[in-house]
Protein backbone atom coordinates (compact mmCIF):
# COMPACT_ATOMS: atom_id res chain seq x y z
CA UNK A 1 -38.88 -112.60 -76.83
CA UNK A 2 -41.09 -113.48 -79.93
CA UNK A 3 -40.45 -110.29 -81.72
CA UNK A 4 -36.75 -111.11 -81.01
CA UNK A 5 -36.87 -114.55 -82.09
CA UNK A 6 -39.22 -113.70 -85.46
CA UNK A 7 -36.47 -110.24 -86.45
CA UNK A 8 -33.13 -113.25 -86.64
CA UNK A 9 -35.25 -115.46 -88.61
CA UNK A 10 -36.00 -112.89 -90.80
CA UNK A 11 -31.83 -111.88 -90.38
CA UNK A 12 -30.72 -115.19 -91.06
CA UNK A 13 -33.48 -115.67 -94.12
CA UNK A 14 -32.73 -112.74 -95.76
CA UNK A 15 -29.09 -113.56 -95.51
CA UNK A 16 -29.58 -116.76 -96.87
CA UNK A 17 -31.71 -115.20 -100.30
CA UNK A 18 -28.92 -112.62 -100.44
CA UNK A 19 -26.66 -115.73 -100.62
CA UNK A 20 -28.04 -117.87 -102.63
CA UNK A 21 -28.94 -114.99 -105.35
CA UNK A 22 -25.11 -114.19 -105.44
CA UNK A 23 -24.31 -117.34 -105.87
CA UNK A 24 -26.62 -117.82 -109.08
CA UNK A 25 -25.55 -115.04 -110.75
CA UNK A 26 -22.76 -115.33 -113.27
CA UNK A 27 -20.77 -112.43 -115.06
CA UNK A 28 -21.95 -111.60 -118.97
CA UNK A 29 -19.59 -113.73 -120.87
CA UNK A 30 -17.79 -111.29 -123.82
CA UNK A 31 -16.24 -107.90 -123.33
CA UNK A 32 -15.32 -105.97 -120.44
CA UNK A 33 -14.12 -102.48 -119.57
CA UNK A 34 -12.40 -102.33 -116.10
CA UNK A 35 -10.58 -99.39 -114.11
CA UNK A 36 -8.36 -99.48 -111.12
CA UNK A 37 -8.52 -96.54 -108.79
CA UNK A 38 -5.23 -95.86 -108.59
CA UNK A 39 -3.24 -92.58 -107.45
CA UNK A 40 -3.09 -91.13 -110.63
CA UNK A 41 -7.05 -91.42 -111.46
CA UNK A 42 -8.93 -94.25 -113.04
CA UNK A 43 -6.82 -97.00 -114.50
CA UNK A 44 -8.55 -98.69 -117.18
CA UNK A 45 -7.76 -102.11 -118.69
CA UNK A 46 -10.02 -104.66 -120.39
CA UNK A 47 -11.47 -108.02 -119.69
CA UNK A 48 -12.81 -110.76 -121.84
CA UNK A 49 -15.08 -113.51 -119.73
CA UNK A 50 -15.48 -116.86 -121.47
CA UNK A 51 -17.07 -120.37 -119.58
CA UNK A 52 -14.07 -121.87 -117.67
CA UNK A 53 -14.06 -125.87 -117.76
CA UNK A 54 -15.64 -126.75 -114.92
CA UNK A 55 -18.86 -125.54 -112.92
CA UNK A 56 -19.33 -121.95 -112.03
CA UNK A 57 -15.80 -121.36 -112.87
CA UNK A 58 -14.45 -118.91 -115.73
CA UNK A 59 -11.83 -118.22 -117.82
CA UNK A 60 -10.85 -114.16 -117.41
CA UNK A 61 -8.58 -112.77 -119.46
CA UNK A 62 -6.54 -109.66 -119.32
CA UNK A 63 -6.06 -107.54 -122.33
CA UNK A 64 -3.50 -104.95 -122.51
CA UNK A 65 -3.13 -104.53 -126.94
CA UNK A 66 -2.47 -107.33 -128.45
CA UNK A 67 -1.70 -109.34 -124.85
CA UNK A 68 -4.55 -111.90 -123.62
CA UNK A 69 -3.71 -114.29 -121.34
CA UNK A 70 -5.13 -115.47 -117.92
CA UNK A 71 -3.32 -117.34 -114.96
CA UNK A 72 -5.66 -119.65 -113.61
CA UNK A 73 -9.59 -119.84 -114.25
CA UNK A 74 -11.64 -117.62 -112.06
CA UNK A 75 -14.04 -118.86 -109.50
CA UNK A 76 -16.73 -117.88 -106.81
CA UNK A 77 -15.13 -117.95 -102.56
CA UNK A 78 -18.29 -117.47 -100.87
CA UNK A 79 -20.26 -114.25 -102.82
CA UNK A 80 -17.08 -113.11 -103.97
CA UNK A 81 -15.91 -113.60 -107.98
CA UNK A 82 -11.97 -113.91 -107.75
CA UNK A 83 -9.70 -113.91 -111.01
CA UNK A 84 -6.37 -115.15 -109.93
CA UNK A 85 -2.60 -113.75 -110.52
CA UNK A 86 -1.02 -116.69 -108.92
CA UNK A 87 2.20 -116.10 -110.35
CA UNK A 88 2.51 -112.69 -108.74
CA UNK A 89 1.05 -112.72 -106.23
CA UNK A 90 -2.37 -111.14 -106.51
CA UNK A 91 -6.50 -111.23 -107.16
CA UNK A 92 -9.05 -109.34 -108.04
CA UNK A 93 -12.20 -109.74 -105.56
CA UNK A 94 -15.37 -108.77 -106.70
CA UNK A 95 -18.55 -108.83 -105.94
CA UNK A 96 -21.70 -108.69 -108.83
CA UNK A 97 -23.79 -106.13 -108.75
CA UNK A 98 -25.53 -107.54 -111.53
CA UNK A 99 -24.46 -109.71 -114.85
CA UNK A 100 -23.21 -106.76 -116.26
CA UNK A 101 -21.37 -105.05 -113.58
CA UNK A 102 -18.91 -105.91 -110.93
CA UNK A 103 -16.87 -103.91 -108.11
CA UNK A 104 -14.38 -104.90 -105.70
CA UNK A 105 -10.29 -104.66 -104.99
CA UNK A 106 -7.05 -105.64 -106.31
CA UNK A 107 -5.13 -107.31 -103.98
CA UNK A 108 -1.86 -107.83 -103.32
CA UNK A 109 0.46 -110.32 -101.11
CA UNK A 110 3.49 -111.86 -100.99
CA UNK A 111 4.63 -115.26 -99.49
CA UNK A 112 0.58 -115.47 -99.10
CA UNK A 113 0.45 -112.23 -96.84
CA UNK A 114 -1.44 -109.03 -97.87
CA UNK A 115 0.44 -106.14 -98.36
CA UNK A 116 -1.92 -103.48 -100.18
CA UNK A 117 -5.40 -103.24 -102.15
CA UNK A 118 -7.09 -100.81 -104.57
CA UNK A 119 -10.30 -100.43 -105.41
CA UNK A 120 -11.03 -101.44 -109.00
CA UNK A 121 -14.77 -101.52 -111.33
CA UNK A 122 -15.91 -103.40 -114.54
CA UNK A 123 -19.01 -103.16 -116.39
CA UNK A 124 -20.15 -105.23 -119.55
CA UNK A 125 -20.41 -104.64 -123.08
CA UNK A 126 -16.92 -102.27 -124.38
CA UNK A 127 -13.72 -103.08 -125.34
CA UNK A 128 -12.84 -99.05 -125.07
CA UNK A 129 -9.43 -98.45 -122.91
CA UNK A 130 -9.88 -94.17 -122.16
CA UNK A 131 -13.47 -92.93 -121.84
CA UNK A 132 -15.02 -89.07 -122.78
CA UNK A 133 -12.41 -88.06 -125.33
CA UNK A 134 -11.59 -85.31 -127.34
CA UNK A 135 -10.52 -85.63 -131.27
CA UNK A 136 -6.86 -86.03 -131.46
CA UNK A 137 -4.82 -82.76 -132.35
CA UNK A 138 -1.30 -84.74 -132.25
CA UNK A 139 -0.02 -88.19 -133.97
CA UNK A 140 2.66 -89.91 -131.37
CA UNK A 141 3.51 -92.83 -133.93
CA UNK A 142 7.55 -93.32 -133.86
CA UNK A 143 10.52 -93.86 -131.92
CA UNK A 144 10.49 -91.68 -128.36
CA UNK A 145 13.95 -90.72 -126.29
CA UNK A 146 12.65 -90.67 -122.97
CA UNK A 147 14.03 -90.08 -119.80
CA UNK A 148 11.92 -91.14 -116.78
CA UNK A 149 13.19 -89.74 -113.37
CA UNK A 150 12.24 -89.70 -109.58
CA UNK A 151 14.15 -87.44 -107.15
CA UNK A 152 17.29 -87.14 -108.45
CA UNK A 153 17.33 -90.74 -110.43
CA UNK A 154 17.16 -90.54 -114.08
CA UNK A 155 16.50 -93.62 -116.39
CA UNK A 156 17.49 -93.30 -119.98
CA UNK A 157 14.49 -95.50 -121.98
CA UNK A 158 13.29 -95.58 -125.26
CA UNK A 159 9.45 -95.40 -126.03
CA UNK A 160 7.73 -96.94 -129.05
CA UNK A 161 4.21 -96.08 -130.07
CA UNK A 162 2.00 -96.90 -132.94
CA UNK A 163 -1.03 -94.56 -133.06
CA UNK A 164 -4.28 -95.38 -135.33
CA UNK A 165 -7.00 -92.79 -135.30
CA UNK A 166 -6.91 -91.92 -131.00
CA UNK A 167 -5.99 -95.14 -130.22
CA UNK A 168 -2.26 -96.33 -129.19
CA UNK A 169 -0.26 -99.33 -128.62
CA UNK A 170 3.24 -99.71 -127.10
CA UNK A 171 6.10 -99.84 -124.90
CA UNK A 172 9.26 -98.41 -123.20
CA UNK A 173 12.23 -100.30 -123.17
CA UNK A 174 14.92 -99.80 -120.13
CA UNK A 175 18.00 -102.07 -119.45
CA UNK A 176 16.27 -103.71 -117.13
CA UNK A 177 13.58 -105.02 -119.74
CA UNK A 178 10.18 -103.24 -120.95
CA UNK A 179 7.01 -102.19 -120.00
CA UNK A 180 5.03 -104.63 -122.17
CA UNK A 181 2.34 -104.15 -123.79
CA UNK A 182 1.00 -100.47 -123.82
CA UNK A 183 -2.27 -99.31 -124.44
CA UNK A 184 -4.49 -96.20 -124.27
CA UNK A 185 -5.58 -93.29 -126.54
CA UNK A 186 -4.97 -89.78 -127.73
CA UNK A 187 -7.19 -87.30 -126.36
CA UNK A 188 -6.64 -83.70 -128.10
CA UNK A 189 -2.89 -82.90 -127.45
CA UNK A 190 -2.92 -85.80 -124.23
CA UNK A 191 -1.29 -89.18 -124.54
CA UNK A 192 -3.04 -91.67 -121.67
CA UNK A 193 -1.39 -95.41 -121.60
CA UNK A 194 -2.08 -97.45 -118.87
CA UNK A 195 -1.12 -101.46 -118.02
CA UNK A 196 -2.15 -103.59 -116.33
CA UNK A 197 -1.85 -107.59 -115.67
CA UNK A 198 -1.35 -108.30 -111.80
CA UNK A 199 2.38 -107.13 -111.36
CA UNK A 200 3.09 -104.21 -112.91
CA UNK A 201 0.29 -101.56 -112.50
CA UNK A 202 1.22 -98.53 -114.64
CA UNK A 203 -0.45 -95.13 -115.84
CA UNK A 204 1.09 -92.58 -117.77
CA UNK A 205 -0.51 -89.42 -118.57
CA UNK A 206 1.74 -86.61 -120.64
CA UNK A 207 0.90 -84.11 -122.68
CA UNK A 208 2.22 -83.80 -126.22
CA UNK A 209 3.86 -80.02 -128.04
CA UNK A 210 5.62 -80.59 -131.02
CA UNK A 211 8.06 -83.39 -130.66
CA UNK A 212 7.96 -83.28 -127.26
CA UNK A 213 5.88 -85.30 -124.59
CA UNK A 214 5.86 -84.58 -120.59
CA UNK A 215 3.90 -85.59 -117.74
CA UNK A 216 3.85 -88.57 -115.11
CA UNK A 217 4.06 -92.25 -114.41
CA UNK A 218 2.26 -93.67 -111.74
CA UNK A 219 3.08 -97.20 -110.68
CA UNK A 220 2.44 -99.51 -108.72
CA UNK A 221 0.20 -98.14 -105.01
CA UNK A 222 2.55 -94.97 -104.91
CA UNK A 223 5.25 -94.39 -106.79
CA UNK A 224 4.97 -91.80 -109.12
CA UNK A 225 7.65 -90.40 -111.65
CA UNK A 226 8.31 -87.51 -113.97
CA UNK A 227 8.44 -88.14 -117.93
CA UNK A 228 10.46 -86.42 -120.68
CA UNK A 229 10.70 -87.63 -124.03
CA UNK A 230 11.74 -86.01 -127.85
CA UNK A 231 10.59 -87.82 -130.52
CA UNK A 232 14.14 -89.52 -132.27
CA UNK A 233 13.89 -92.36 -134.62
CA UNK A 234 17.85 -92.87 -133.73
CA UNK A 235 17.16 -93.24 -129.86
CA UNK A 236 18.43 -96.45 -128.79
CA UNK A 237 19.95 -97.94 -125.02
CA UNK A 238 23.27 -98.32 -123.91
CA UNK A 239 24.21 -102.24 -125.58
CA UNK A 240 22.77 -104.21 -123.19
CA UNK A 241 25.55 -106.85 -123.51
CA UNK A 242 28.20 -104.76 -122.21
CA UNK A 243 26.29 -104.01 -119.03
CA UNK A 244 27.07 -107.16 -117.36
CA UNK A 245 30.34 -108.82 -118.00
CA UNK A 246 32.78 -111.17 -115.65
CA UNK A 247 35.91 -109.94 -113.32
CA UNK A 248 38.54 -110.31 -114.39
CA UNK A 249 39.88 -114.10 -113.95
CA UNK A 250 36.82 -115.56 -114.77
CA UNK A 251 35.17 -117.15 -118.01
CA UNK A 252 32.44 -119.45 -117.05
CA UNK A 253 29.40 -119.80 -114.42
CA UNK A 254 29.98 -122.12 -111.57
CA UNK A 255 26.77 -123.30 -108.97
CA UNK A 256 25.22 -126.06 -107.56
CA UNK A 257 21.44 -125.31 -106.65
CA UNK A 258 18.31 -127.01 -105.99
CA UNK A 259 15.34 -127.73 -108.48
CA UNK A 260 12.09 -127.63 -106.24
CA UNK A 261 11.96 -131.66 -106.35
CA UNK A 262 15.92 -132.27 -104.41
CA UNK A 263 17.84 -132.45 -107.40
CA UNK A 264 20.82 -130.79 -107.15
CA UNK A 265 22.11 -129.37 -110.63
CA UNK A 266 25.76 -128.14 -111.41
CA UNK A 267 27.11 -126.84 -115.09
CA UNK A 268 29.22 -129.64 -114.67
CA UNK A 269 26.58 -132.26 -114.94
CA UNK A 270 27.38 -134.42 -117.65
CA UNK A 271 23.87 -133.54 -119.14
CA UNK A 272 25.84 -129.89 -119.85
CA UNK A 273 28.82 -131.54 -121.14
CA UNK A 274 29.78 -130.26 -125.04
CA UNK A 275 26.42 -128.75 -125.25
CA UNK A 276 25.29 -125.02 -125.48
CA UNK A 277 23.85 -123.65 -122.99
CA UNK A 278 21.75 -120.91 -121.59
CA UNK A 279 21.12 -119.78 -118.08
CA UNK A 280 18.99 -117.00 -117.49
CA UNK A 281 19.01 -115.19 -113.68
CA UNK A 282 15.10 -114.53 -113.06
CA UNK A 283 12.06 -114.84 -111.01
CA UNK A 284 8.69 -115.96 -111.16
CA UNK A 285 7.12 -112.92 -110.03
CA UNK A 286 9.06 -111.05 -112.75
CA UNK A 287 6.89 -109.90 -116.14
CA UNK A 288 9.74 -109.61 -118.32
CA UNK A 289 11.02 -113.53 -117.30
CA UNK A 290 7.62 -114.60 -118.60
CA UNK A 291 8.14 -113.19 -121.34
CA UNK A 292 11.32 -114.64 -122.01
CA UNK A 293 10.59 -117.90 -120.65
CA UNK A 294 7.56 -117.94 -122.78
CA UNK A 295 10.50 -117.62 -125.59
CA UNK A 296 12.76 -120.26 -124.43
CA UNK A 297 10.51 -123.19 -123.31
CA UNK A 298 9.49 -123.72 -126.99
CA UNK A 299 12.77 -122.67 -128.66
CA UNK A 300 14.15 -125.45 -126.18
CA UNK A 301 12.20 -128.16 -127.41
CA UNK A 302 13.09 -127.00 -130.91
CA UNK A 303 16.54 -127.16 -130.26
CA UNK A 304 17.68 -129.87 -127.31
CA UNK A 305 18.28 -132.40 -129.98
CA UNK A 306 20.89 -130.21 -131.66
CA UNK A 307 22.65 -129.94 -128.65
CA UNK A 308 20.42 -126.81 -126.43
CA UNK A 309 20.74 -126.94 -122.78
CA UNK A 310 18.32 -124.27 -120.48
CA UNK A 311 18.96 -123.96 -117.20
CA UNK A 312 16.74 -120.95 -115.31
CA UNK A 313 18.10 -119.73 -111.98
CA UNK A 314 15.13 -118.06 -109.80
CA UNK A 315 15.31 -115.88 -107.39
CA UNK A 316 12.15 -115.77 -104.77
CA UNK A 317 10.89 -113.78 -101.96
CA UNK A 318 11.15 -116.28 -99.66
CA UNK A 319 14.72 -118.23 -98.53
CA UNK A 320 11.88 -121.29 -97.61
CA UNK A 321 12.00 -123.83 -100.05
CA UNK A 322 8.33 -124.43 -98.93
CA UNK A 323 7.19 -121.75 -99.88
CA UNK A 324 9.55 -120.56 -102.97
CA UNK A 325 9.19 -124.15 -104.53
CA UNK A 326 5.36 -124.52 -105.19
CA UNK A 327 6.04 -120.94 -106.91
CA UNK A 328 8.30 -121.91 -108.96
CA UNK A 329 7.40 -125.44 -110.05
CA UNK A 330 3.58 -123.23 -110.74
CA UNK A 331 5.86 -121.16 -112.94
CA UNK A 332 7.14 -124.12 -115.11
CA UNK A 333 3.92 -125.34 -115.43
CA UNK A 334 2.20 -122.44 -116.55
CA UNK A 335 4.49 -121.69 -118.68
CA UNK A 336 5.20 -125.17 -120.47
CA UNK A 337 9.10 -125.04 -119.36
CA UNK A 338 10.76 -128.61 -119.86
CA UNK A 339 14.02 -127.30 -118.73
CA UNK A 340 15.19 -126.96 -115.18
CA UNK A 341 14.81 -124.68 -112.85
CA UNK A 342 16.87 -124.07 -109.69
CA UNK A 343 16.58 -122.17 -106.67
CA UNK A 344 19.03 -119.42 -106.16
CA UNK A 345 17.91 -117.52 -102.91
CA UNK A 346 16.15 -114.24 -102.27
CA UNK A 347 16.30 -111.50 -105.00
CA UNK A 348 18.96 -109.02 -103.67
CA UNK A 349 22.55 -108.06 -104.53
CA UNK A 350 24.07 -109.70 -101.77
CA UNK A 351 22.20 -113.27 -102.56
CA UNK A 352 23.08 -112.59 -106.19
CA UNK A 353 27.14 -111.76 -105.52
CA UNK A 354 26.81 -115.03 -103.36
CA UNK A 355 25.29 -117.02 -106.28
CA UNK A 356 27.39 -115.45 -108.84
CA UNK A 357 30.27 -113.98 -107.26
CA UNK A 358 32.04 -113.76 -110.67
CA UNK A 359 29.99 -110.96 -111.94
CA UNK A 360 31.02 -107.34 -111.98
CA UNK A 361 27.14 -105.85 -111.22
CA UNK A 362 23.57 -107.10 -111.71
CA UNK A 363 21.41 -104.88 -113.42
CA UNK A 364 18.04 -106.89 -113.14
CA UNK A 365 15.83 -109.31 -114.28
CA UNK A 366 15.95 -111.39 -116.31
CA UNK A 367 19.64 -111.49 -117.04
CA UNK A 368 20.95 -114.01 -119.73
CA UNK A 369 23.74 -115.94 -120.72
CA UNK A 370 24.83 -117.76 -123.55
CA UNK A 371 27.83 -120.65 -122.82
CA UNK A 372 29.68 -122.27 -125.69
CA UNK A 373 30.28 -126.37 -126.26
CA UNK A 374 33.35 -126.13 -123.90
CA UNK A 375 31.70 -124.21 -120.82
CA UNK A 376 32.78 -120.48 -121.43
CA UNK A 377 30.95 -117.78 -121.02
CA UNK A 378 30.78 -115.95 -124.89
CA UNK A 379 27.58 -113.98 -123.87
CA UNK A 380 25.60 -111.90 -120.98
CA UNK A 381 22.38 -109.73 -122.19
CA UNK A 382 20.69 -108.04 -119.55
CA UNK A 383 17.14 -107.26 -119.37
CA UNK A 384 14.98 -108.47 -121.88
CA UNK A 385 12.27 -106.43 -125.12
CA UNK A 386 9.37 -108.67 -125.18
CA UNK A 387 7.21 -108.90 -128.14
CA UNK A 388 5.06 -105.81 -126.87
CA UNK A 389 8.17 -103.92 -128.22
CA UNK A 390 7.72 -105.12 -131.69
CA UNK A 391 10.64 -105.00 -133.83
CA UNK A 392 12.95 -105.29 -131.00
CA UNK A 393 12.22 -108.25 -130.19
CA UNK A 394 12.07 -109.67 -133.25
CA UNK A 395 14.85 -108.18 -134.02
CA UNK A 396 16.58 -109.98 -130.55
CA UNK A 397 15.14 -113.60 -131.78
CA UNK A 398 16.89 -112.90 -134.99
CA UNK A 399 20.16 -112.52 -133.65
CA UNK A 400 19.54 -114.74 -130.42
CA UNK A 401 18.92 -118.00 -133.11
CA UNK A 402 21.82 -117.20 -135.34
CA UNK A 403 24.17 -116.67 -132.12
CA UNK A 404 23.18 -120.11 -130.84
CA UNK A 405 23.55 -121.91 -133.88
CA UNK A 406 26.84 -120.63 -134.52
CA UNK A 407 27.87 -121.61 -131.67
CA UNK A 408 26.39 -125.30 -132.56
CA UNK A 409 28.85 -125.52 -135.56
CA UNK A 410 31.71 -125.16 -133.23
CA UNK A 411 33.86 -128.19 -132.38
């Protein structure tokens, strides 16, 4: 009984110091190299730690190229260090080995629920993407025609790379938006880019002959695609404002839908009256809508004086207002959005036909449109090239801003 009694205290000691030490150690603040087991191999992205504002809490941020952002500060639950994806969804869980190194899982959920893990691993001290590397034999810089297919489902894209020494930076655009912000290196006649910010979870690893690249995406916990591409410096998509149009009969948007708080808002709202206006279909869960919202919340407050009305319609994963709400009123806040934002349902065909019964197909998210001073519909843009796509996008603000204020000189 007294050997008993003497091997929990030890137990319940030992657990205690184990505790306690966890909880005293801290992760190296600076640089960070991190990898995600994923199917395709190792997954690599970067890290930056900095002191978050309050006690024991830290402010993580994800680097993918020139990307660095965080969405929430990071914190200890129990032994365990999580960084936070609130908007999508998802955490990292680790556990310190020591200051410098850290192990644990990517974890995903949705509506709160978990729906899959993978391992993941960071140590402390490099700011390298792609590890044991040979010298480059190839140069990928350019414009890319690519085709990306699964089965028998092919998707025409367009890939844009910038390639200094062995490393690379940058995207694929599709008409449903991009693949942000790209980053990896060349390793003899390989191209490796991976992503990584927790949503989209992508690794591509192709090989390089000539002006030709193949090899395979892997996404998200299994998906996994084949990749062509010929370097083209005239490869361009379909015009992603004929995609998307209205039926015959039809001109303008009409809905009534909830903000988060009650309010009910309609485009006939005499806030909307004589006033441009843009509505963009999106979600908060969606990448490519925080990119664009990240656009429009400040080119809103620029511009509602002149006579700018935003109006963002999302679509959640859950029909509860209790639970879709807090999601997307965390959205606007993150984000900085001043504008409204509206509940439109679930994010499938049928709620979006319901919602907008006046358009001839949805292609995806975000999907934007541009309404004159007297309510009619003079523009739809699907998708949307964020600004890991470079000169797309900036070549999409320049003709966004000049399309708006044109259509602020009309009477």
């Amino acid at each position: 009984m007294k050997k008993r009694y003497l091997f929990w205290v030890m137990i319940t000691l030992f657990l205690a110091t184990h505790g306690l030490a966890q909880s005293n150690k801290k992760p190296q603040m600076g640089p960070w190299r991190a990898e995600l087991s994923s199917q395709g191999g190792g997954l690599p992205f970067n890290l930056h730690v900095a002191p978050g504002k309050k006690k024991n809490t830290f402010l993580i941020k994800v680097i993918n190229g020139s990307e660095s952002f965080h969405l929430g500060e990071s914190f200890f639950r129990g032994d365990s260090l999580v960084i936070p994806f609130d908007l999508y969804d998802s955490e990292l869980v680790a556990y310190l080995e020591s200051p410098q190194k850290m192990s644990g899982f990517w974890i995903k959920k949705r509506n709160g629920k978990f729906v899959n893990k993978l391992p993941f691993q960071a140590k402390f001290g490099s700011k390298e993407r792609f590890t044991q590397l040979k010298a480059p034999t190839v140069n990928i810089s350019g414009t890319w025609n690519v085709d990306i297919s699964v089965d028998d489902k092919h998707t025409p894209s367009v890939g844009v790379f910038k390639q200094v020494g062995n490393k690379v930076t940058g995207s694929i655009l599709q008409t449903s938006g991009d693949y942000r912000f790209l980053q990896g290196n060349v390793s003899g006649d390989s191209l490796l880019v991976s992503y990584f910010d927790g949503s989209f979870v992508l690794l591509f690893k192709t090989k390089v002959i000539g002006k030709e690249i193949t090899g395979t995406l892997f996404s998200g916990f299994a998906t996994k695609k084949d990749v062509k591409g010929t370097l083209d410096p005239k490869a361009s998509l379909p015009d992603l404002k004929k995609l998307t149009f209205l039926k015959p009969g039809y001109d303008r948007l009409n809905f009534s839908l909830p903000t988060p708080k009650g309010e009910t808002i309609s485009l006939q709202d005499e806030r909307f009256k004589n006033k441009v206006v843009i509505v963009e279909i999106m979600g908060s869960w969606c990448p490519n809508c925080i990119d664009e919202a990240r656009f429009l919340a400040p080119f809103y407050t620029k511009n509602k004086a002149k006579g700018v009305e935003v109006i963002g319609v999302s679509f959640e994963y859950s029909p509860d207002m209790a639970v879709s709400g807090p999601k997307i009123e965390n959205f606007k806040k993150k984000i900085g959005i001043d504008y409204p934002l509206v509940f439109g349902g679930v994010p499938n065909d049928e709620t979006i036909a319901q919602v907008f019964p006046m358009l001839n197909k949805f292609y995806g998210y975000p999907t934007t449109f541009v309404i004159d001073k007297k309510g009619k519909v003079r523009e739809i843009h699907t998708g949307f090239s964020g600004p890991g796509t470079g000169l797309y996008y900036t070549d999409w603000v320049q003709e966004f801003e000049k399309t708006i204020q044109n259509l602020l000189k009309e009477k």
